[in-house]
C-alpha atoms as a PDB file:
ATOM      1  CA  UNK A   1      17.202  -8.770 -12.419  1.00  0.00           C
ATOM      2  CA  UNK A   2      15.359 -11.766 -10.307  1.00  0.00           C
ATOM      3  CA  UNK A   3      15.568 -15.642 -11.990  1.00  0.00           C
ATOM      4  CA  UNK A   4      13.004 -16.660 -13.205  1.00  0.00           C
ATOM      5  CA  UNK A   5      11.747 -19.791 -11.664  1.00  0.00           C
ATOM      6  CA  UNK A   6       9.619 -22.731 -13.167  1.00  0.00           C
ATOM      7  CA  UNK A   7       6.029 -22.400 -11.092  1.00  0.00           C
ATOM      8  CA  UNK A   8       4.640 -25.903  -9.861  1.00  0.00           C
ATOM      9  CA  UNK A   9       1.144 -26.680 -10.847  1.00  0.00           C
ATOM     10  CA  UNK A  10      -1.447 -26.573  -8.251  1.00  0.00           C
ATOM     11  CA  UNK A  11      -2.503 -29.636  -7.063  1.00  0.00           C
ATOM     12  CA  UNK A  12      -5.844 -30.612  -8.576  1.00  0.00           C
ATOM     13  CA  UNK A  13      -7.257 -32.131  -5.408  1.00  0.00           C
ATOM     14  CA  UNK A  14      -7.253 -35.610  -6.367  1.00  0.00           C
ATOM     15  CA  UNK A  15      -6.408 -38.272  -3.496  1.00  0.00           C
ATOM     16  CA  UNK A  16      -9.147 -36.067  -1.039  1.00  0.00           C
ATOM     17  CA  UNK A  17     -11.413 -38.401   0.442  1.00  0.00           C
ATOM     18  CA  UNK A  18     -14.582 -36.014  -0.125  1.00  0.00           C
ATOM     19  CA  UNK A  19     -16.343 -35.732  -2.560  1.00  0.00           C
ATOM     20  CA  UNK A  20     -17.893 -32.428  -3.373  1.00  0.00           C
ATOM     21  CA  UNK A  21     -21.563 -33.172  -2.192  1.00  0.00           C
ATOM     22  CA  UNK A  22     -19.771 -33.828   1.150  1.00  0.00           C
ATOM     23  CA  UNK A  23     -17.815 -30.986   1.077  1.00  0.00           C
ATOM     24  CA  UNK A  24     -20.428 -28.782   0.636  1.00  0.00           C
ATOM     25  CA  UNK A  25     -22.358 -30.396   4.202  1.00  0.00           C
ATOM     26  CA  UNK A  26     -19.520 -29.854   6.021  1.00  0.00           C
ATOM     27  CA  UNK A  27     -19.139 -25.906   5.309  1.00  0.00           C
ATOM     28  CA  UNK A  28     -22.688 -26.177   6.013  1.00  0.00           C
ATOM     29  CA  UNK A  29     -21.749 -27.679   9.214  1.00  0.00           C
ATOM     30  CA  UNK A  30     -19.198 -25.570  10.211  1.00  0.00           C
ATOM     31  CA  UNK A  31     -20.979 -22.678   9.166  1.00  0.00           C
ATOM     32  CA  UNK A  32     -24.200 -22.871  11.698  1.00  0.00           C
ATOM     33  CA  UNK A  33     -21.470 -23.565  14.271  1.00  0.00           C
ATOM     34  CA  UNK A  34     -20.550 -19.828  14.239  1.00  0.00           C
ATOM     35  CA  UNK A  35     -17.650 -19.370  11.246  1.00  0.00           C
ATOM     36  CA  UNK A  36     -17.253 -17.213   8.531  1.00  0.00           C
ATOM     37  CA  UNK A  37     -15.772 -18.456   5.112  1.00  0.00           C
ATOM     38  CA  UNK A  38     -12.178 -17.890   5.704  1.00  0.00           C
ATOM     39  CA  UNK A  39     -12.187 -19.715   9.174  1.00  0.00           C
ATOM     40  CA  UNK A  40     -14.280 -22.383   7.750  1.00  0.00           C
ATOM     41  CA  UNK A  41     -11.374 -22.531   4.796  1.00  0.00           C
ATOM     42  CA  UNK A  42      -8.298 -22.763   7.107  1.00  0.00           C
ATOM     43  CA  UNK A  43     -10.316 -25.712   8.898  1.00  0.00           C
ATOM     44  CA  UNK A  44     -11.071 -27.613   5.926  1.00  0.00           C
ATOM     45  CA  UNK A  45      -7.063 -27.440   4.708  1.00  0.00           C
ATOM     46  CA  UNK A  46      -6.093 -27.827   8.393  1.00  0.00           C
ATOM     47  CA  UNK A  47      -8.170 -30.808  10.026  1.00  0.00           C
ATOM     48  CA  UNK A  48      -9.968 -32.190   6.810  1.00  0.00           C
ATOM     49  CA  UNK A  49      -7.334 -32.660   4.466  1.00  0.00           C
ATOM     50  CA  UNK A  50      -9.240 -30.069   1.715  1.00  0.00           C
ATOM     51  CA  UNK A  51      -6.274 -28.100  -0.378  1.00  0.00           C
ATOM     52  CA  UNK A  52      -9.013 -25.931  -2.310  1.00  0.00           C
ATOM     53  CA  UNK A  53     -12.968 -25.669  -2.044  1.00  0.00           C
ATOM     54  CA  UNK A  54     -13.012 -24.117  -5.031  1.00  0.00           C
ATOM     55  CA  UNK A  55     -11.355 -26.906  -7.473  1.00  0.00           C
ATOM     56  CA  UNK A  56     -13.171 -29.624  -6.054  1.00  0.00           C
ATOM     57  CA  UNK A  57     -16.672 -27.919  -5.840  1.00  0.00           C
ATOM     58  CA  UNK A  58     -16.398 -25.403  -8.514  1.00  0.00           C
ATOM     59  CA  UNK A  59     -17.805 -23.061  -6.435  1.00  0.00           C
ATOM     60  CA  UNK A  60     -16.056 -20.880  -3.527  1.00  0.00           C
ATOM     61  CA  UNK A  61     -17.342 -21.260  -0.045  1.00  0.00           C
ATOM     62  CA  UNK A  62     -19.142 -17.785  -0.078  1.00  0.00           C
ATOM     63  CA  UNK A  63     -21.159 -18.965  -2.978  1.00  0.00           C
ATOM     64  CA  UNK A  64     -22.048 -22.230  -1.259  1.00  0.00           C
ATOM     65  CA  UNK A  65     -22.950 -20.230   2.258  1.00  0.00           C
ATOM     66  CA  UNK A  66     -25.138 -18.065  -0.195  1.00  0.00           C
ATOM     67  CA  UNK A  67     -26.960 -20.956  -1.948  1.00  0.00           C
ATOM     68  CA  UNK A  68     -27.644 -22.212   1.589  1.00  0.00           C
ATOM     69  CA  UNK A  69     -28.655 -18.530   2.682  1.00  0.00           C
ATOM     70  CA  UNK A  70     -25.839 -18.748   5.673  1.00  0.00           C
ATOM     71  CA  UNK A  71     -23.895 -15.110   4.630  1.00  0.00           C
ATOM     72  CA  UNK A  72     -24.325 -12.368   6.796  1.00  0.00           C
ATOM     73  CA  UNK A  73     -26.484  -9.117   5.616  1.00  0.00           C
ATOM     74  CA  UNK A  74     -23.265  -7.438   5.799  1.00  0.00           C
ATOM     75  CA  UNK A  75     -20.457  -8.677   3.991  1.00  0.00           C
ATOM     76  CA  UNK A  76     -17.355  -9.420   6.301  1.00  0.00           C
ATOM     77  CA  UNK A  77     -14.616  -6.553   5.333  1.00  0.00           C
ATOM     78  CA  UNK A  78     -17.047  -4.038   5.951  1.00  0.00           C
ATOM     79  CA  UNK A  79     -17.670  -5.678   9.715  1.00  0.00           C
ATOM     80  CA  UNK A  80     -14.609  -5.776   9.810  1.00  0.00           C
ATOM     81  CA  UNK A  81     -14.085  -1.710   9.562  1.00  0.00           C
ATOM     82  CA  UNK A  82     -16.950  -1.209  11.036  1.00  0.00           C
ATOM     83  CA  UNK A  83     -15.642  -3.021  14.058  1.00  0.00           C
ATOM     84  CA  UNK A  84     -12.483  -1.191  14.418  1.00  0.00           C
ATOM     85  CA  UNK A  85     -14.205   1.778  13.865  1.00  0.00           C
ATOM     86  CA  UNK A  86     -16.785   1.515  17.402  1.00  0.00           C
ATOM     87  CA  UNK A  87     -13.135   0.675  19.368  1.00  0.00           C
ATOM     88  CA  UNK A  88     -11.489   3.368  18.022  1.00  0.00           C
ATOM     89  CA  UNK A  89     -14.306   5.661  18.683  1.00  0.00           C
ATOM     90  CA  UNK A  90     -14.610   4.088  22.227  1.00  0.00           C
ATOM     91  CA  UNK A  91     -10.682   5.102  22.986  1.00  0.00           C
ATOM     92  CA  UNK A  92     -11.123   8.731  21.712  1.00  0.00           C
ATOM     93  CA  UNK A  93     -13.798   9.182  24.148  1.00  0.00           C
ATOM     94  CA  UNK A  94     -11.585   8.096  26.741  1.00  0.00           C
ATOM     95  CA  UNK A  95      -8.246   9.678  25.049  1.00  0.00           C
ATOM     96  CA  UNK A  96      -9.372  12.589  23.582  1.00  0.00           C
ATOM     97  CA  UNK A  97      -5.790  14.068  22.435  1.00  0.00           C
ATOM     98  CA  UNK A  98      -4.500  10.816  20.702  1.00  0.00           C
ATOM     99  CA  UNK A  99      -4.544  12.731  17.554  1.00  0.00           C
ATOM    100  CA  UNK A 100      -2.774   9.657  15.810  1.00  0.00           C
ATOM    101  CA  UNK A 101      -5.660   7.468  16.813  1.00  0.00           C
ATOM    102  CA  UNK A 102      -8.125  10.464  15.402  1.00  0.00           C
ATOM    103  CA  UNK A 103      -6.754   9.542  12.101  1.00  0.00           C
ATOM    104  CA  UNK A 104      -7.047   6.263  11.982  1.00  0.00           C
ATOM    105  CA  UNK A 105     -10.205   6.878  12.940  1.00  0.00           C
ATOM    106  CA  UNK A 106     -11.198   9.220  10.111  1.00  0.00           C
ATOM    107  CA  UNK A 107      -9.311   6.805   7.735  1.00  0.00           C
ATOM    108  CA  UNK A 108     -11.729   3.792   8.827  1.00  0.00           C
ATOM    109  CA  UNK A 109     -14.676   6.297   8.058  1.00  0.00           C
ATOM    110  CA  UNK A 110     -13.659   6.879   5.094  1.00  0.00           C
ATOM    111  CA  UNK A 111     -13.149   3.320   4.106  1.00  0.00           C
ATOM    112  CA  UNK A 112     -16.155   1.979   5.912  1.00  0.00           C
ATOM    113  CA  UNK A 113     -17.891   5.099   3.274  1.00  0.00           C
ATOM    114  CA  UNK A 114     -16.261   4.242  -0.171  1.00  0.00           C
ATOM    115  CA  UNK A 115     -17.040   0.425   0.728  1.00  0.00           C
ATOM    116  CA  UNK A 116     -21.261   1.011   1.646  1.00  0.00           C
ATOM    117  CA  UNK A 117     -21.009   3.037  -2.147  1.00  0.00           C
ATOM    118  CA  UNK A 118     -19.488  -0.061  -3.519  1.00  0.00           C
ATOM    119  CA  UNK A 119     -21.949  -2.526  -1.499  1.00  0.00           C
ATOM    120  CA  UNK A 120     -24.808  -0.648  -2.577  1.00  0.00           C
ATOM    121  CA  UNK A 121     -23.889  -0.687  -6.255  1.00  0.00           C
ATOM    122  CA  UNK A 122     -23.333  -4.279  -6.418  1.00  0.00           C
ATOM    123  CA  UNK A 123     -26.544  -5.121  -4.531  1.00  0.00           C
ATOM    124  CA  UNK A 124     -24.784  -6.605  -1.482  1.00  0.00           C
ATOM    125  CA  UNK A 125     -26.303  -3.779   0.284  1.00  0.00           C
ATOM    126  CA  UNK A 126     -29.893  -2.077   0.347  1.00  0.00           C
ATOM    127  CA  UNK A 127     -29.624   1.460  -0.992  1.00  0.00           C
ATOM    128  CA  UNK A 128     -30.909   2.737   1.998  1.00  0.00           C
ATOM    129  CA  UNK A 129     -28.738   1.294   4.567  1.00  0.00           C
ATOM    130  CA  UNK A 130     -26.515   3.973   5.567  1.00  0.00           C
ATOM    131  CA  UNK A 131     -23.011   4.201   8.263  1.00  0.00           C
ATOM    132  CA  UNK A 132     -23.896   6.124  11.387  1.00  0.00           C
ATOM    133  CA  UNK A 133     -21.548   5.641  15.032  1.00  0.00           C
ATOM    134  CA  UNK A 134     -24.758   4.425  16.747  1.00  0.00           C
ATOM    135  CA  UNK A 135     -26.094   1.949  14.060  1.00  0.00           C
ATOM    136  CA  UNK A 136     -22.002   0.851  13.628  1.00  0.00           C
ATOM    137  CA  UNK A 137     -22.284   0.463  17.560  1.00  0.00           C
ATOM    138  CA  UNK A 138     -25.323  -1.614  17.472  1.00  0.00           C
ATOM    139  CA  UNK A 139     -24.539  -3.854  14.539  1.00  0.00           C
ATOM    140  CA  UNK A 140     -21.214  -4.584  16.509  1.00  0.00           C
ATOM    141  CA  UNK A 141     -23.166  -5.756  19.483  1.00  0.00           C
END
């Protein structure tokens, strides 16, 4: 059996020099500059000194890009799929025996799918909006 070890509270953010009204304009900032939340996170803790967005602000930095209508109509993981999906598609049409790459192919379909069913039940996504190779192509673009 592991030891148990005593955990370290989290730092509560006090000694940052923002304060949360600032905060917020700077993922503002950084966000019309061309980043999505997580690189707009790792450049807060990295070059502004911010530990966590969320216990300063209250709020996480997707629900501040929201309130300032800066998120994307589709959310990032699915992009994300979608994304790998078009390249993988592009080397089977070039590779049409790499049976292994078929696969993953089928298994980022299937993702991409069970994700849009999700999307579309939280209302992150219009019930109509459906995952075709030549829309994913085009939204990639």
């Amino acid at each position: 059996m592991a030891k148990t070890k005593e955990v370290q509270p989290e730092s509560t953010g006090e000694g940052v020099a923002y304060k949360p009204a600032e905060i917020e304009k700077l993922i503002v900032d950084l966000a019309n500059q061309g980043m999505n939340a997580s690189e707009i996170g790792m450049t807060l803790r990295d070059s502004h000194g911010v530990p966590s967005v969320k216990k300063l602000t209250g709020k996480r930095i997707e629900a501040v890009l929201g309130e300032h209508k800066l998120l994307a109509d589709v959310p990032r993981d699915l992009l994300n799929l979608i994304r790998r999906s078009v390249e993988l598609q592009k080397h089977l049409s070039t590779n049409r025996k790499d049976y292994t790459a078929k696969r993953g192919y089928q298994l980022a379909v299937s993702k991409i799918q069970r994700l849009v069913t999700y999307y579309k039940g939280a209302g992150k996504l219009p019930a109509s909006w459906r995952y075709t190779p030549e829309t994913a192509a085009l939204l990639v673009k």
